[in-house]
C-alpha atoms as a PDB file:
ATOM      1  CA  UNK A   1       0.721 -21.509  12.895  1.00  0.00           C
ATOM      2  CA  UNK A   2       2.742 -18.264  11.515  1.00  0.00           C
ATOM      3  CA  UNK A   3       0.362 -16.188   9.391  1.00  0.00           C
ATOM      4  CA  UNK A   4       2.942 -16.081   6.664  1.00  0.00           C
ATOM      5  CA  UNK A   5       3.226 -19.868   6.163  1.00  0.00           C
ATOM      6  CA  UNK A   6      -0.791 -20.018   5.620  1.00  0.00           C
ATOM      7  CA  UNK A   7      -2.216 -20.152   2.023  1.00  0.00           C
ATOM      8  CA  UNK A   8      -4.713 -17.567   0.171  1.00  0.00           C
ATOM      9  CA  UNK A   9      -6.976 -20.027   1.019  1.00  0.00           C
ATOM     10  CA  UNK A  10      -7.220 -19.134   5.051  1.00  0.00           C
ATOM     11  CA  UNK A  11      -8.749 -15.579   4.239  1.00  0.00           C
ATOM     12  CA  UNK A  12     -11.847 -15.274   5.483  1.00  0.00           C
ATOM     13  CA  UNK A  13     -13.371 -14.083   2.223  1.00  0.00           C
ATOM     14  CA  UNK A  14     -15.441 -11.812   4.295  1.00  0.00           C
ATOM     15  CA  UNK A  15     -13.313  -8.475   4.274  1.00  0.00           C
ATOM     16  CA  UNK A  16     -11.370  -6.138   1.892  1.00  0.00           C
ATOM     17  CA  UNK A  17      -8.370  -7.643   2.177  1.00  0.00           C
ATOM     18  CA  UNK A  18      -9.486 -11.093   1.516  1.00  0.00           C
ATOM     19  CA  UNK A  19     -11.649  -9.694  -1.506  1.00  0.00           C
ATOM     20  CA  UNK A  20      -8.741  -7.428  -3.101  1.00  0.00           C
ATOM     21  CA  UNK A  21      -6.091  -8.653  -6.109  1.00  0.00           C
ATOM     22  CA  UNK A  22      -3.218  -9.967  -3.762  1.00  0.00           C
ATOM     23  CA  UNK A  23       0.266  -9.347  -4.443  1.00  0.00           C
ATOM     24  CA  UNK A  24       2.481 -12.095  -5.750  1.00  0.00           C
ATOM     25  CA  UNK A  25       5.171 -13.867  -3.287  1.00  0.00           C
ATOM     26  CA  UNK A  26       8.480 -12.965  -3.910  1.00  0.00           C
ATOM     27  CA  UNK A  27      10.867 -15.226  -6.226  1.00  0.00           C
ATOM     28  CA  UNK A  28      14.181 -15.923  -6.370  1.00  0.00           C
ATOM     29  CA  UNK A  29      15.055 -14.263  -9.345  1.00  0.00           C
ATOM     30  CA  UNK A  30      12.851 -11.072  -7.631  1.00  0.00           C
ATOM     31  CA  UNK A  31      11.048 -10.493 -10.560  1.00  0.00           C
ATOM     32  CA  UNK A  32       7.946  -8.550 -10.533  1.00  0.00           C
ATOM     33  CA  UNK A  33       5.332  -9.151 -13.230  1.00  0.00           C
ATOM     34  CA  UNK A  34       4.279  -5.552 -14.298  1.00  0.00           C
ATOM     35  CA  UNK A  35       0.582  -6.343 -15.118  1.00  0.00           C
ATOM     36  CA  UNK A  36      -0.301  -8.441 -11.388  1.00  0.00           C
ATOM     37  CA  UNK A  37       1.537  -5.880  -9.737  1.00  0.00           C
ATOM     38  CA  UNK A  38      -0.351  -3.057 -10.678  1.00  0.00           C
ATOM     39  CA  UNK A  39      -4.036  -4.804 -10.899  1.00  0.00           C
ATOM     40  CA  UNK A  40      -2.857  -5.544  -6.941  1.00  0.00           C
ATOM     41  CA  UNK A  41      -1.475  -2.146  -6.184  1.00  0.00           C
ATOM     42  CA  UNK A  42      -4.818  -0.669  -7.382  1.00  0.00           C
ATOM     43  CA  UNK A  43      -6.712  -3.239  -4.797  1.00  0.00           C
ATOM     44  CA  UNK A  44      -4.593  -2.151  -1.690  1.00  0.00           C
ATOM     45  CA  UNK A  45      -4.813   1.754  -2.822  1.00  0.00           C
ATOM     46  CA  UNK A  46      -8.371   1.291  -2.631  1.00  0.00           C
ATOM     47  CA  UNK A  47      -8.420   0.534   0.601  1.00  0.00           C
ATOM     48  CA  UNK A  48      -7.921   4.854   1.377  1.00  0.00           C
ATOM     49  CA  UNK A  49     -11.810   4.848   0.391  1.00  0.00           C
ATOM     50  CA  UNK A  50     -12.135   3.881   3.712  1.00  0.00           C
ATOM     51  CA  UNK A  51     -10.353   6.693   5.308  1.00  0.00           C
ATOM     52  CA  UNK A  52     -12.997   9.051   4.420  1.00  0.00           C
ATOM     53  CA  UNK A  53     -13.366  12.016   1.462  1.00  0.00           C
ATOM     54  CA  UNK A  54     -10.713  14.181   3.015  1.00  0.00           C
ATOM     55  CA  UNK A  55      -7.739  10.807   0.817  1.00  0.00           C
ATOM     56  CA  UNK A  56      -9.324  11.416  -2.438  1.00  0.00           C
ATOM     57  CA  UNK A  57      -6.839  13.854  -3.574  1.00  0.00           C
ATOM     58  CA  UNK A  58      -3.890  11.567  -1.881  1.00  0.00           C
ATOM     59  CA  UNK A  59      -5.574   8.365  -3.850  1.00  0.00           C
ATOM     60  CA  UNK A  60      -5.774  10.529  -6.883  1.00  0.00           C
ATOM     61  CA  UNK A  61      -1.952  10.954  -7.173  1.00  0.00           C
ATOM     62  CA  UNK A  62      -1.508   7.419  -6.439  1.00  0.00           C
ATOM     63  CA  UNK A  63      -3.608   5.931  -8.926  1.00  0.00           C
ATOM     64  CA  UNK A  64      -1.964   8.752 -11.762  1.00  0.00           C
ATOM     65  CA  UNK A  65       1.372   6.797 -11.196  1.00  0.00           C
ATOM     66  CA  UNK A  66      -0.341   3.837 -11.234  1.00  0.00           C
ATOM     67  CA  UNK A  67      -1.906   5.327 -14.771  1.00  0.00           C
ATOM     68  CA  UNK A  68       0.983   6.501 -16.366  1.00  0.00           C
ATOM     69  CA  UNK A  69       2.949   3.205 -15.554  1.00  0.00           C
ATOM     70  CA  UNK A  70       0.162   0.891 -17.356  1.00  0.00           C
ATOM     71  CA  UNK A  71       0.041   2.940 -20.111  1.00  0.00           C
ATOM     72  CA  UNK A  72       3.852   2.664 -21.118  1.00  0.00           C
ATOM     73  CA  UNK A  73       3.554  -1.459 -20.021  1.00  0.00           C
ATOM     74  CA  UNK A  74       0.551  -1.370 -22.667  1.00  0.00           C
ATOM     75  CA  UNK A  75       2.837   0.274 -25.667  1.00  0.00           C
ATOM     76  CA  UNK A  76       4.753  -2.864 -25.476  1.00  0.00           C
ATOM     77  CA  UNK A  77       3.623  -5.741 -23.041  1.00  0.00           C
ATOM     78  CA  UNK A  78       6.257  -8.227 -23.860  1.00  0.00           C
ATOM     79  CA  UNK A  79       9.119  -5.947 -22.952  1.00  0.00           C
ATOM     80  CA  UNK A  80       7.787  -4.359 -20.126  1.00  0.00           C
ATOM     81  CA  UNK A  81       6.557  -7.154 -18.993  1.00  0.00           C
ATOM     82  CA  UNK A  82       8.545  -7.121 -15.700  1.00  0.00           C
ATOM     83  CA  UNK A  83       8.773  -3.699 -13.480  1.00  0.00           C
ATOM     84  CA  UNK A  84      12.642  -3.998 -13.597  1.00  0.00           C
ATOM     85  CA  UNK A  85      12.808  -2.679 -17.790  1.00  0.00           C
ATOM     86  CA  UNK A  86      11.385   0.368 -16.596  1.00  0.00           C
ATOM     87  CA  UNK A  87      14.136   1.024 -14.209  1.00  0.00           C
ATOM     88  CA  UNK A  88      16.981  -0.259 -16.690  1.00  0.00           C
ATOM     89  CA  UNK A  89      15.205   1.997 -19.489  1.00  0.00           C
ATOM     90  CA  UNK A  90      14.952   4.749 -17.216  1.00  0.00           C
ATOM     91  CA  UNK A  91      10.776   4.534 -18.329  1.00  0.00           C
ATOM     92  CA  UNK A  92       8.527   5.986 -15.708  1.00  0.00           C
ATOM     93  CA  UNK A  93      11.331   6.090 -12.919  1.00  0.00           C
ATOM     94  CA  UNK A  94       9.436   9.130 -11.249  1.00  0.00           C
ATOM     95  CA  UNK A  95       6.149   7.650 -11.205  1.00  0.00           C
ATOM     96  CA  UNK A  96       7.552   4.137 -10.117  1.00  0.00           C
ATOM     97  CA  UNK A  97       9.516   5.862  -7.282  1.00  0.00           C
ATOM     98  CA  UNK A  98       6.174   7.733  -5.541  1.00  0.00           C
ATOM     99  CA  UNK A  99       4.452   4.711  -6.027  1.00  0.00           C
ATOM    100  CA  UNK A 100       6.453   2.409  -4.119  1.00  0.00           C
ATOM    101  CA  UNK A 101       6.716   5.551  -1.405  1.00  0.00           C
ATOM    102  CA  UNK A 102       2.933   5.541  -1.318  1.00  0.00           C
ATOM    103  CA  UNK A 103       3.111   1.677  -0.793  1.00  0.00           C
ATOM    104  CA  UNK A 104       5.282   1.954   2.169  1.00  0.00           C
ATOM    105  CA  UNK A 105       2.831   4.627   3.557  1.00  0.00           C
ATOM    106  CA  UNK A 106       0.085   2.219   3.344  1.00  0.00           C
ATOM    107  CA  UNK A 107       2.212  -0.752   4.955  1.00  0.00           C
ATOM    108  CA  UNK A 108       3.006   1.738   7.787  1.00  0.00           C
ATOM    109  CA  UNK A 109      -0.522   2.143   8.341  1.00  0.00           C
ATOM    110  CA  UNK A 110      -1.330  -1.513   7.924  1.00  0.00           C
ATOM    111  CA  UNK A 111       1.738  -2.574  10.330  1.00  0.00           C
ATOM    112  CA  UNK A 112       0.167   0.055  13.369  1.00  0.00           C
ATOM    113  CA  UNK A 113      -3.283  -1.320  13.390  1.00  0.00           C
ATOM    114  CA  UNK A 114      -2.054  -4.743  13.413  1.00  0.00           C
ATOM    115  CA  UNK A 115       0.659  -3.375  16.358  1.00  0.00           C
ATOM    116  CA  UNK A 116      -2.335  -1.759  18.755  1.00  0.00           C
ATOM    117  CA  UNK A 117      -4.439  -4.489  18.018  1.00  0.00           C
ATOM    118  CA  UNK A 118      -2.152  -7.726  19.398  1.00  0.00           C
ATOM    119  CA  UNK A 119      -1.396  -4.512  22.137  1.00  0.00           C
ATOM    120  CA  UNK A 120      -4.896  -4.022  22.933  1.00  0.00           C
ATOM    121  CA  UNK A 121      -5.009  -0.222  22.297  1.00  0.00           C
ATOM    122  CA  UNK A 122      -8.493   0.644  22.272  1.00  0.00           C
ATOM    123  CA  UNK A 123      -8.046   4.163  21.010  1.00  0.00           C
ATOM    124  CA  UNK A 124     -10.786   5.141  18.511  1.00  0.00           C
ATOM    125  CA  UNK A 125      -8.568   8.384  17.680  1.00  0.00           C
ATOM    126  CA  UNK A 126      -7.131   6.522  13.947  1.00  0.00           C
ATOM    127  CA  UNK A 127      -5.209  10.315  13.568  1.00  0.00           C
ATOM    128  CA  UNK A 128      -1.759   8.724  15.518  1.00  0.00           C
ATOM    129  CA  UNK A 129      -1.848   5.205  12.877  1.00  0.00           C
ATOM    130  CA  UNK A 130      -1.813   8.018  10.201  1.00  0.00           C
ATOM    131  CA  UNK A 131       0.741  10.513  11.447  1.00  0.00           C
ATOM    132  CA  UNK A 132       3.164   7.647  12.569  1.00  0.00           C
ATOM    133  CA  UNK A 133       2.774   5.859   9.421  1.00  0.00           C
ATOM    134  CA  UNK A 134       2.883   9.277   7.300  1.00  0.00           C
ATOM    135  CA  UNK A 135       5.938  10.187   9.587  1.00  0.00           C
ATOM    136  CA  UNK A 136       7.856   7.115   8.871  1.00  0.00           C
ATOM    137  CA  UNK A 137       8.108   7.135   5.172  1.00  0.00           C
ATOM    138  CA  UNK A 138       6.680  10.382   3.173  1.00  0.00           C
ATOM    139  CA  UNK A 139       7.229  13.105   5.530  1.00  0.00           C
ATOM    140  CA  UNK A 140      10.894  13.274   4.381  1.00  0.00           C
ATOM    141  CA  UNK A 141      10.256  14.125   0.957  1.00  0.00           C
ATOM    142  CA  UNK A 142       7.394  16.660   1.329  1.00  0.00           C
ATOM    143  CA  UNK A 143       8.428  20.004   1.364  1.00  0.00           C
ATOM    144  CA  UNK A 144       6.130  22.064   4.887  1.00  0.00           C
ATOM    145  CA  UNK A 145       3.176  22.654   2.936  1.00  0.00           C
ATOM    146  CA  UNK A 146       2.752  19.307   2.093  1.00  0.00           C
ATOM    147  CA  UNK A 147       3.265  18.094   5.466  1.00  0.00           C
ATOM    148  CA  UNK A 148       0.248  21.245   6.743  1.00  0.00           C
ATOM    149  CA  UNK A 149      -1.834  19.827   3.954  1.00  0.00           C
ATOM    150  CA  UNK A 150      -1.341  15.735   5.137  1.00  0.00           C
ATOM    151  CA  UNK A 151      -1.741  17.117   9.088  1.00  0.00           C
ATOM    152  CA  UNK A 152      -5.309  18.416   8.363  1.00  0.00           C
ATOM    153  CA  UNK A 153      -6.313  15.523   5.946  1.00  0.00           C
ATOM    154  CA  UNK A 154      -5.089  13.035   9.323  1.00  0.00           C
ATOM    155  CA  UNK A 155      -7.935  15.019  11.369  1.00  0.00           C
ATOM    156  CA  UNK A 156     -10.669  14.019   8.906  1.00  0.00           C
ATOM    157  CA  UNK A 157     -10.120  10.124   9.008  1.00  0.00           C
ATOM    158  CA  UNK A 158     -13.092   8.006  10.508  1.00  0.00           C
ATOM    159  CA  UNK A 159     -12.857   6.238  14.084  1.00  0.00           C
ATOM    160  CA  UNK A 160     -10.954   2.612  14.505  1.00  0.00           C
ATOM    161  CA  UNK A 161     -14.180   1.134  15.032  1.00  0.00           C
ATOM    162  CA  UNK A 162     -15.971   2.693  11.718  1.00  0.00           C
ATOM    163  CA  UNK A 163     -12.513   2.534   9.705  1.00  0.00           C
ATOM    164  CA  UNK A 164     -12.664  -1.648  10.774  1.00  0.00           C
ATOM    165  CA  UNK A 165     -16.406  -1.980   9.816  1.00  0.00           C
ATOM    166  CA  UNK A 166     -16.266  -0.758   6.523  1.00  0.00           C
ATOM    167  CA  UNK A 167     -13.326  -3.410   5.800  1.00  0.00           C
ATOM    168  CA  UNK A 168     -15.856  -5.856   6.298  1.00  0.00           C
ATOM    169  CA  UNK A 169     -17.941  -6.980   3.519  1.00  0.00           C
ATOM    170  CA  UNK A 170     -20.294  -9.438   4.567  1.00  0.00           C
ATOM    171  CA  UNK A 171     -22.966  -8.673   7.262  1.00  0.00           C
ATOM    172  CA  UNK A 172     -21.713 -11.772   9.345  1.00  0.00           C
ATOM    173  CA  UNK A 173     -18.349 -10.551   9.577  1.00  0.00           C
ATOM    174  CA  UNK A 174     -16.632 -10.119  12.375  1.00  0.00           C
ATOM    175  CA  UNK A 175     -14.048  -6.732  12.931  1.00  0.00           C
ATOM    176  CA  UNK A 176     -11.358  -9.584  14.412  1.00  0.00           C
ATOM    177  CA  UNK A 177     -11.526 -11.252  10.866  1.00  0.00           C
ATOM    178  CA  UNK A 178      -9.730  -7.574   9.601  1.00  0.00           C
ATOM    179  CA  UNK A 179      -6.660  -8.143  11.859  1.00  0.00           C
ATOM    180  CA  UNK A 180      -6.363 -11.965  10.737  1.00  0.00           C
ATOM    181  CA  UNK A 181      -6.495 -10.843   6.644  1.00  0.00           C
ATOM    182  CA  UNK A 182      -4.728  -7.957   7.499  1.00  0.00           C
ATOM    183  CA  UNK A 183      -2.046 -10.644   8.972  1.00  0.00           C
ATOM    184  CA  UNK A 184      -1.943 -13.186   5.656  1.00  0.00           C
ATOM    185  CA  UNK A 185      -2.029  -9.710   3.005  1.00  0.00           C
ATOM    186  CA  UNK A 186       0.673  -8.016   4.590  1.00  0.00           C
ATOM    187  CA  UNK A 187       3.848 -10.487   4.168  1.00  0.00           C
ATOM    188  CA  UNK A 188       3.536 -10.510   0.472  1.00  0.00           C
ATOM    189  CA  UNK A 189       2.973  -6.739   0.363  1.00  0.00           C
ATOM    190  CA  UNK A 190       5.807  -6.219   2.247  1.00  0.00           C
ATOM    191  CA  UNK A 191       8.141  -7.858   0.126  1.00  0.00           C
ATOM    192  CA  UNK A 192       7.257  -6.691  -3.207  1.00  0.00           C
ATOM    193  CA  UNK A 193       7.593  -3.372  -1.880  1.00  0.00           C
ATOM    194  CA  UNK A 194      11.211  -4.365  -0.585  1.00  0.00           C
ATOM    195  CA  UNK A 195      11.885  -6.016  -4.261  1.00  0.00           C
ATOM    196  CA  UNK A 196      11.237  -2.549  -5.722  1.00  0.00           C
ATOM    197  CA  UNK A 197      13.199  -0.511  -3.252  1.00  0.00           C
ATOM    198  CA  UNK A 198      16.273  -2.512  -4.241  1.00  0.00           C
ATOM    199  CA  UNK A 199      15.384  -2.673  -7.556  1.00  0.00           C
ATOM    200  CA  UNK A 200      15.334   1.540  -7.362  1.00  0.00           C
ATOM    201  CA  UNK A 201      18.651   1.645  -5.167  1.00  0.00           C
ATOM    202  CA  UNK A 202      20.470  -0.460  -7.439  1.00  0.00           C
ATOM    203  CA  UNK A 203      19.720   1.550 -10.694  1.00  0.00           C
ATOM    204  CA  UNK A 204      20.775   4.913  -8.637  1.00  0.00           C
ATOM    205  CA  UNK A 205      16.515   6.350  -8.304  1.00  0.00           C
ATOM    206  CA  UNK A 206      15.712   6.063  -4.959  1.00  0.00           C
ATOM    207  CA  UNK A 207      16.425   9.861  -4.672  1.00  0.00           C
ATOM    208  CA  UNK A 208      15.788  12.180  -1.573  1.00  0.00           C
ATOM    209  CA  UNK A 209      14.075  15.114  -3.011  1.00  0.00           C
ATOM    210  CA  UNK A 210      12.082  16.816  -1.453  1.00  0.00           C
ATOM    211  CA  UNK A 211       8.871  18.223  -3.134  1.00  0.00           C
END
């Protein structure tokens, strides 16, 4: 069976990913409920505890976006009840912009360990899932001391094997169970994060600035 056609139910409930707020599927009128979509993007942002000290300060400007946005959805929860009013009233544009770059970092990373692992890399070296996924999406709008900064936080992050073991949560799980969580988590992740990037596009704020 395809991993996307599966139901919460199939997680194993014996990792992070099964444990963690899940992202809604995407509907047809691609709306995005502003409180479930931040309660989730705090869940998957948590999983950088597991990279190690050296992604506090990376985590720490993640979860300020996530900040700022809650506290304009909380000055008014029926109008800002879906992501979208930001956008249209130009609220928070900035913070919903690095946030959804942040996501796409974290997808990147997600997509490569699920890539070696159907591949069979057996590289403990985690540095490469970082730099390719870093590479990919926020390299292009960080300005060469930025970029230093990430290089040197990359060389800090724990081995595969330790990375996979602290994703598990119960002492009877199994690392494979990661890659098959990893597998039902990722398709809705994926295309709330595509919802927003055309939500951004199509009010004009996906700029390319570099910072």
């Amino acid at each position: 069976m395809d991993v996307s056609t599966k139901t919460r139910e199939s997680f194993s409930g014996k990792t992070a990913f099964s444990n963690i707020v899940k992202f809604s599927a995407r509907k047809e009128d691609k709306a995005i409920q502003t409180g479930p979509f931040l309660d989730a993007c705090l869940g998957v942002v948590s999983i950088l505890d597991k990279l190690g000290s050296a992604f506090s300060v990376p985590k720490k400007d993640v979860l300020g976006n996530i900040k700022k946005i809650r506290e304009h959805y909380q000055t008014d929860p029926g109008r800002y009840k879906t992501l979208d009013v930001f956008l249209e009233t130009k609220q928070c544009t900035g913070a919903v912009l690095w946030l959804k770059r942040a996501l796409e970092f974290l997808l990147a990373f997600m997509d490569s360990l699920l890539r070696d692992n159907s591949s069979g890399v057996e590289n403990e070296n985690l540095r490469h899932n970082i730099l390719q996924a870093y590479e990919s999406t926020l390299k292009r709008y960080h300005g060469k001391m930025t970029q230093f900064v990430f290089s040197n936080i990359a060389r800090l992050v724990p081995h595969r094997t330790e990375f996979l073991r602290a994703m598990l949560t119960e002492s009877d799980a199994k690392i494979e169970m990661v890659f098959i969580d990893l597998s039902l988590y990722i398709p809705d992740f994926r295309s709330n994060i595509v919802t927003v990037d055309e939500m951004l596009i199509a009010h004009g704020l996906d700029e390319q600035k570099v910072v």
